[in-house]
PDB file of N, CA and C in Angstrom:
ATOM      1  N   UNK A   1       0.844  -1.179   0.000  1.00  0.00           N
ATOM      2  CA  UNK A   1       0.000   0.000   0.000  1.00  0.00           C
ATOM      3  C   UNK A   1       0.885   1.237   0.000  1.00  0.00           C
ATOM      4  N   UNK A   2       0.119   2.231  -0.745  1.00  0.00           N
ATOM      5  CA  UNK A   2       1.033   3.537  -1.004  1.00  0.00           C
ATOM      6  C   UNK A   2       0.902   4.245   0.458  1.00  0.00           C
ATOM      7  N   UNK A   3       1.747   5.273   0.854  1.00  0.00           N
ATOM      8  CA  UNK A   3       1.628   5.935   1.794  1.00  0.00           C
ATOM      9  C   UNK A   3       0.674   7.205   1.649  1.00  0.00           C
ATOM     10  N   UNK A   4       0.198   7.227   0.360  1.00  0.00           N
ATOM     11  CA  UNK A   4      -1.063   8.283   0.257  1.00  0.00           C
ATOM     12  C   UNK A   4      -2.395   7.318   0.017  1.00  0.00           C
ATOM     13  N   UNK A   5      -1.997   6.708  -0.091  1.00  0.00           N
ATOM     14  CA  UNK A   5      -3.680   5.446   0.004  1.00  0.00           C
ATOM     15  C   UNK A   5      -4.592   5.620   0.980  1.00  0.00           C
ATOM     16  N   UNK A   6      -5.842   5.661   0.840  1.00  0.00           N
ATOM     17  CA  UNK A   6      -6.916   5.633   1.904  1.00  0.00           C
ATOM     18  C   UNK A   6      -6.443   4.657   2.893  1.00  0.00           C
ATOM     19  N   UNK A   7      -6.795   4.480   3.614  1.00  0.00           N
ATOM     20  CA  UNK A   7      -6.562   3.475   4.482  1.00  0.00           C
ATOM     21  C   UNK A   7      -8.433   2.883   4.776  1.00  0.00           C
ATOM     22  N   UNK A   8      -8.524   1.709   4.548  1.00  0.00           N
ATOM     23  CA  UNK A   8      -9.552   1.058   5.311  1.00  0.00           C
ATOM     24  C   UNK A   8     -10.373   0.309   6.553  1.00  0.00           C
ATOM     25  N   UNK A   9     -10.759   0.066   6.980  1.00  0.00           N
ATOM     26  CA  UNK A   9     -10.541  -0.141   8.302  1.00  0.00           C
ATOM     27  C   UNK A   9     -10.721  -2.273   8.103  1.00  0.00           C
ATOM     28  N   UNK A  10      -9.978  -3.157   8.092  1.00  0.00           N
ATOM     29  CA  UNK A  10     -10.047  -4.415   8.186  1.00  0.00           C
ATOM     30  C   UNK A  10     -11.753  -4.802   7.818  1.00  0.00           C
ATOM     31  N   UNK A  11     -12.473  -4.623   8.715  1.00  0.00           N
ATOM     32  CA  UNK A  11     -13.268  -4.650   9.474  1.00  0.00           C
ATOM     33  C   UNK A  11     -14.240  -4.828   8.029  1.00  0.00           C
ATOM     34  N   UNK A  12     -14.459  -3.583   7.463  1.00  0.00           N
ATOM     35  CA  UNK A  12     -14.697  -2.896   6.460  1.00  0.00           C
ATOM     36  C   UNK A  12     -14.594  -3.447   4.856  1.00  0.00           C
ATOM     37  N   UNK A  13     -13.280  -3.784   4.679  1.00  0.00           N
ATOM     38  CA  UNK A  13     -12.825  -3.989   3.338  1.00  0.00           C
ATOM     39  C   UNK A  13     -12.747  -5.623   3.424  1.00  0.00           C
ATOM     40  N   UNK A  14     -12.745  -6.378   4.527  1.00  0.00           N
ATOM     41  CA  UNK A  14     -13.245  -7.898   4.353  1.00  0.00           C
ATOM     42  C   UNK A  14     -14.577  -7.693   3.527  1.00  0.00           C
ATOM     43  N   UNK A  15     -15.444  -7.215   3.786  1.00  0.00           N
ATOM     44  CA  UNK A  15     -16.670  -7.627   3.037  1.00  0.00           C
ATOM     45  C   UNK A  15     -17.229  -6.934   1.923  1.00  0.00           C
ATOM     46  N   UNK A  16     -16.074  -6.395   1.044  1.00  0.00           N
ATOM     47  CA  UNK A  16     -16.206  -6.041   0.080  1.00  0.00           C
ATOM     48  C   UNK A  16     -15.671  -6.386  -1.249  1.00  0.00           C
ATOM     49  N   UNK A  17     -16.011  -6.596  -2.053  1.00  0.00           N
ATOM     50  CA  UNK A  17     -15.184  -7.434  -3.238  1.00  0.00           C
ATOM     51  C   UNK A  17     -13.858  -6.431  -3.865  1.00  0.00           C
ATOM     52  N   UNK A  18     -13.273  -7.058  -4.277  1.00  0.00           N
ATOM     53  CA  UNK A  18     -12.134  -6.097  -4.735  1.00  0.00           C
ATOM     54  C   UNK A  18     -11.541  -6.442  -5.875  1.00  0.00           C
ATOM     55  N   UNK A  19     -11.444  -5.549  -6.785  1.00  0.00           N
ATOM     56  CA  UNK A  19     -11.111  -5.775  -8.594  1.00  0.00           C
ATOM     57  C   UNK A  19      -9.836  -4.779  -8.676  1.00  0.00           C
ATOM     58  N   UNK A  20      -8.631  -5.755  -9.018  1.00  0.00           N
ATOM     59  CA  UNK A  20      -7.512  -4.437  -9.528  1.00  0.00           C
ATOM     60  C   UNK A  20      -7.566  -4.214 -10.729  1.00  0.00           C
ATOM     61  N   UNK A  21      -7.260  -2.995 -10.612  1.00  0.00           N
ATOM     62  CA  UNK A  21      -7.549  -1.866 -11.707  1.00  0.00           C
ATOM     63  C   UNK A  21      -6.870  -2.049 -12.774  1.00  0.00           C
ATOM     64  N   UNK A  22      -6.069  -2.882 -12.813  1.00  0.00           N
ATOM     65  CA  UNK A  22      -5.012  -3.684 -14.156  1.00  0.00           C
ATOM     66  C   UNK A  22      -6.223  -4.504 -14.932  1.00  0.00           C
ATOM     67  N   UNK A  23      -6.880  -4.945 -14.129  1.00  0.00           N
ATOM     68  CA  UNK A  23      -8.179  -5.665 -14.612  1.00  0.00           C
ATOM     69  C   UNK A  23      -9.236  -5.063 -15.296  1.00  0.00           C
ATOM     70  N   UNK A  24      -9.676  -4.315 -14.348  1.00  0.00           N
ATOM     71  CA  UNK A  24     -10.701  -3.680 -15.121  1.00  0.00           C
ATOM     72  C   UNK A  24     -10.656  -2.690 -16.053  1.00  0.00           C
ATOM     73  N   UNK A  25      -9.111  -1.852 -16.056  1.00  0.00           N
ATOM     74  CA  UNK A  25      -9.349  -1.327 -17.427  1.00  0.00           C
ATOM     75  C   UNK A  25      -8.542  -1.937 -18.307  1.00  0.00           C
ATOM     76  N   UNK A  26      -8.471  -3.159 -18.494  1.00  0.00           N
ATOM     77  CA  UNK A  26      -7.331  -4.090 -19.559  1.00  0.00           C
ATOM     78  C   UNK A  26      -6.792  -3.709 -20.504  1.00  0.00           C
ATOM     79  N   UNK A  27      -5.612  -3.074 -19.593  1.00  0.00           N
ATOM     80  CA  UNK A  27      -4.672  -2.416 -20.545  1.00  0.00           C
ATOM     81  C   UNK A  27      -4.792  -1.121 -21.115  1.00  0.00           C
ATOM     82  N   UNK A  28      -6.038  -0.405 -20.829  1.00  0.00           N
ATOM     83  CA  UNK A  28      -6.259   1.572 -21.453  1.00  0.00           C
ATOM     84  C   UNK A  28      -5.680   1.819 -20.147  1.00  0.00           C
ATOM     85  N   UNK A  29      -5.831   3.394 -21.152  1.00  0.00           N
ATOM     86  CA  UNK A  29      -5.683   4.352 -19.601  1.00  0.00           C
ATOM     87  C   UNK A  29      -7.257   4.573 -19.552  1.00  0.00           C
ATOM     88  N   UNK A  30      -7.700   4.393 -20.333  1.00  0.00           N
ATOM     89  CA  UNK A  30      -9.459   5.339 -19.977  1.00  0.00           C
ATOM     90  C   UNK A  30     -10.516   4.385 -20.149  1.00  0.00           C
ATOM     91  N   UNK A  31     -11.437   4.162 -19.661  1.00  0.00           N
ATOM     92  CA  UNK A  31     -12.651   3.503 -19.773  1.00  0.00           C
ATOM     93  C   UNK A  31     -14.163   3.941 -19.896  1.00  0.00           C
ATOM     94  N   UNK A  32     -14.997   3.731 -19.996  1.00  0.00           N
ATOM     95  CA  UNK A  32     -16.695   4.231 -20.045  1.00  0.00           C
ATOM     96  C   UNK A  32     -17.310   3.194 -19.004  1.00  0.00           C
ATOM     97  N   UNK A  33     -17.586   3.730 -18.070  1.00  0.00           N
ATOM     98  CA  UNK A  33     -18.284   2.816 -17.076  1.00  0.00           C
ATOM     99  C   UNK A  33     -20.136   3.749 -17.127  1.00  0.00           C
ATOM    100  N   UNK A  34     -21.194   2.342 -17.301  1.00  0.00           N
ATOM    101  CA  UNK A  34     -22.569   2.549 -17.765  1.00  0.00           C
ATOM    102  C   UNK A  34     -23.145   2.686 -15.750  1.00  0.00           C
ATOM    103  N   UNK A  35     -23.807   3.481 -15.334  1.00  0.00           N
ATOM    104  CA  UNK A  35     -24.479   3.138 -14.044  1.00  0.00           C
ATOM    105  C   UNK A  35     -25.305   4.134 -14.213  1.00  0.00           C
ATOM    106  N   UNK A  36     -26.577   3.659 -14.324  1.00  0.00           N
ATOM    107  CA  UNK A  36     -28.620   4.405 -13.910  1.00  0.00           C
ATOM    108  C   UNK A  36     -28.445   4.508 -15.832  1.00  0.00           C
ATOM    109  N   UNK A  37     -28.012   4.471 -16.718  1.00  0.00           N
ATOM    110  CA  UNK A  37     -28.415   5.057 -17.652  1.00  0.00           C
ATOM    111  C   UNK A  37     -27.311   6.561 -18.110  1.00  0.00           C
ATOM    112  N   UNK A  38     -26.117   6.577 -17.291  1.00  0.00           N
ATOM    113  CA  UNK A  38     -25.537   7.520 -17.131  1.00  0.00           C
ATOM    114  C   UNK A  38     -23.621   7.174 -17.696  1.00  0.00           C
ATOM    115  N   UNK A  39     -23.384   7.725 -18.207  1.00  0.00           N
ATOM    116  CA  UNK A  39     -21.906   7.521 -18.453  1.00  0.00           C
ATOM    117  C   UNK A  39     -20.798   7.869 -17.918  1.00  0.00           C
ATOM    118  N   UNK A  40     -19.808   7.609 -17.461  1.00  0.00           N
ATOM    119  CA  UNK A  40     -18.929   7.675 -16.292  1.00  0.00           C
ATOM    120  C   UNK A  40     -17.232   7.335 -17.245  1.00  0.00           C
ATOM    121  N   UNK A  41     -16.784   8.272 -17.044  1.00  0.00           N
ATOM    122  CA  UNK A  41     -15.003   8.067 -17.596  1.00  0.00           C
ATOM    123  C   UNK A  41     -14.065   7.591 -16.636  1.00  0.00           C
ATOM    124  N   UNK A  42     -13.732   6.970 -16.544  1.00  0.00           N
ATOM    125  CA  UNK A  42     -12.280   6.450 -15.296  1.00  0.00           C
ATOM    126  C   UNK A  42     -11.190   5.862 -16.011  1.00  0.00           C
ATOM    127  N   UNK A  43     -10.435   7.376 -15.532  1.00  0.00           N
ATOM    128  CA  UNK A  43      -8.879   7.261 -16.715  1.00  0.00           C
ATOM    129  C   UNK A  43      -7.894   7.557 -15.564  1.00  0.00           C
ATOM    130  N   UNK A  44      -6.668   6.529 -15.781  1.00  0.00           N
ATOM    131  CA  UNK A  44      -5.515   6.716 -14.863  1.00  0.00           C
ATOM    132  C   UNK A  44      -4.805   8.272 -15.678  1.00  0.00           C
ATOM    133  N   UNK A  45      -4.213   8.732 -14.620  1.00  0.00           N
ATOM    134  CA  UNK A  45      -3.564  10.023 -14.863  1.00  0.00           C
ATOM    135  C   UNK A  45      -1.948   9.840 -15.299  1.00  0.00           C
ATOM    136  N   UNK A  46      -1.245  10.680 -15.597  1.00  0.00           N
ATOM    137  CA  UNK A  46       0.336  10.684 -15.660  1.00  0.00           C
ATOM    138  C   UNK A  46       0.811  10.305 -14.656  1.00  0.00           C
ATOM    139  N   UNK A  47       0.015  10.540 -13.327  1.00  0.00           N
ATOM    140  CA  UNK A  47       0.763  10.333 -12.055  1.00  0.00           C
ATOM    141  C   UNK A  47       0.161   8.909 -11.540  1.00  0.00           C
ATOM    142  N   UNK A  48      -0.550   8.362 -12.212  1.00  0.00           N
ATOM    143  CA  UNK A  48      -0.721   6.864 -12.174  1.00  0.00           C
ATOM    144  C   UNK A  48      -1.905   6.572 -11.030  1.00  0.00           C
ATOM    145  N   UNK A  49      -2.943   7.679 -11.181  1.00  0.00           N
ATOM    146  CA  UNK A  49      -3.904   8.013  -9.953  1.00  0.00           C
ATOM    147  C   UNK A  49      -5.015   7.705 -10.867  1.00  0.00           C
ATOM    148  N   UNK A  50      -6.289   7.592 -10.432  1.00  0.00           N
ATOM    149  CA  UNK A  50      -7.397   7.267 -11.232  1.00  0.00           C
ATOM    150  C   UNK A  50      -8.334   8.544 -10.868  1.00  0.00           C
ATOM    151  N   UNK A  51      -9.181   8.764 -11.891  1.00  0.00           N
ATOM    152  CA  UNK A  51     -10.221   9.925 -11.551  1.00  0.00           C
ATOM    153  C   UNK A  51     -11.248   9.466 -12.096  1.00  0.00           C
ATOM    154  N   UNK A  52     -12.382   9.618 -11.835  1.00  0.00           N
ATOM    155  CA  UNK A  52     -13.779   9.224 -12.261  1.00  0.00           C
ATOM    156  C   UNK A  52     -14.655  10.630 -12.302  1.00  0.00           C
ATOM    157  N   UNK A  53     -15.095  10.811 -13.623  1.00  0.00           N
ATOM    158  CA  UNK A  53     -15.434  11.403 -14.474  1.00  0.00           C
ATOM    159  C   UNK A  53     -17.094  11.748 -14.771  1.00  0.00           C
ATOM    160  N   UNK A  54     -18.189  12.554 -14.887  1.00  0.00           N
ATOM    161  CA  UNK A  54     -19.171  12.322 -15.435  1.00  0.00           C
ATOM    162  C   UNK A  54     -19.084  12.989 -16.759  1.00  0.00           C
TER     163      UNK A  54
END
């Protein structure tokens, strides 16, 4: 874990599923994620950070 990373609390992130991001955007920097009918951009940055987009 990075030293600027959220931190989670154990407790917390056990019961949540978890997808790395090597995965889900296979291989772009940018993606189109669909949620309500609405379009969503999530593109890694130069600095290798992710931002999510409407």
């Amino acid at each position: 874990m990075h030293d600027s990373a959220v931190s989670v609390p154990a407790s917390f992130a056990a019961s949540l599923p978890v997808v790395e991001s090597g995965r889900l955007m296979s291989g772009s920097r940018e993606i189109v994620i669909q949620h309500a009918g609405q379009s969503y951009r999530l593109r890694v940055t130069r600095a290798n950070k992710l931002i999510l987009t409407k």
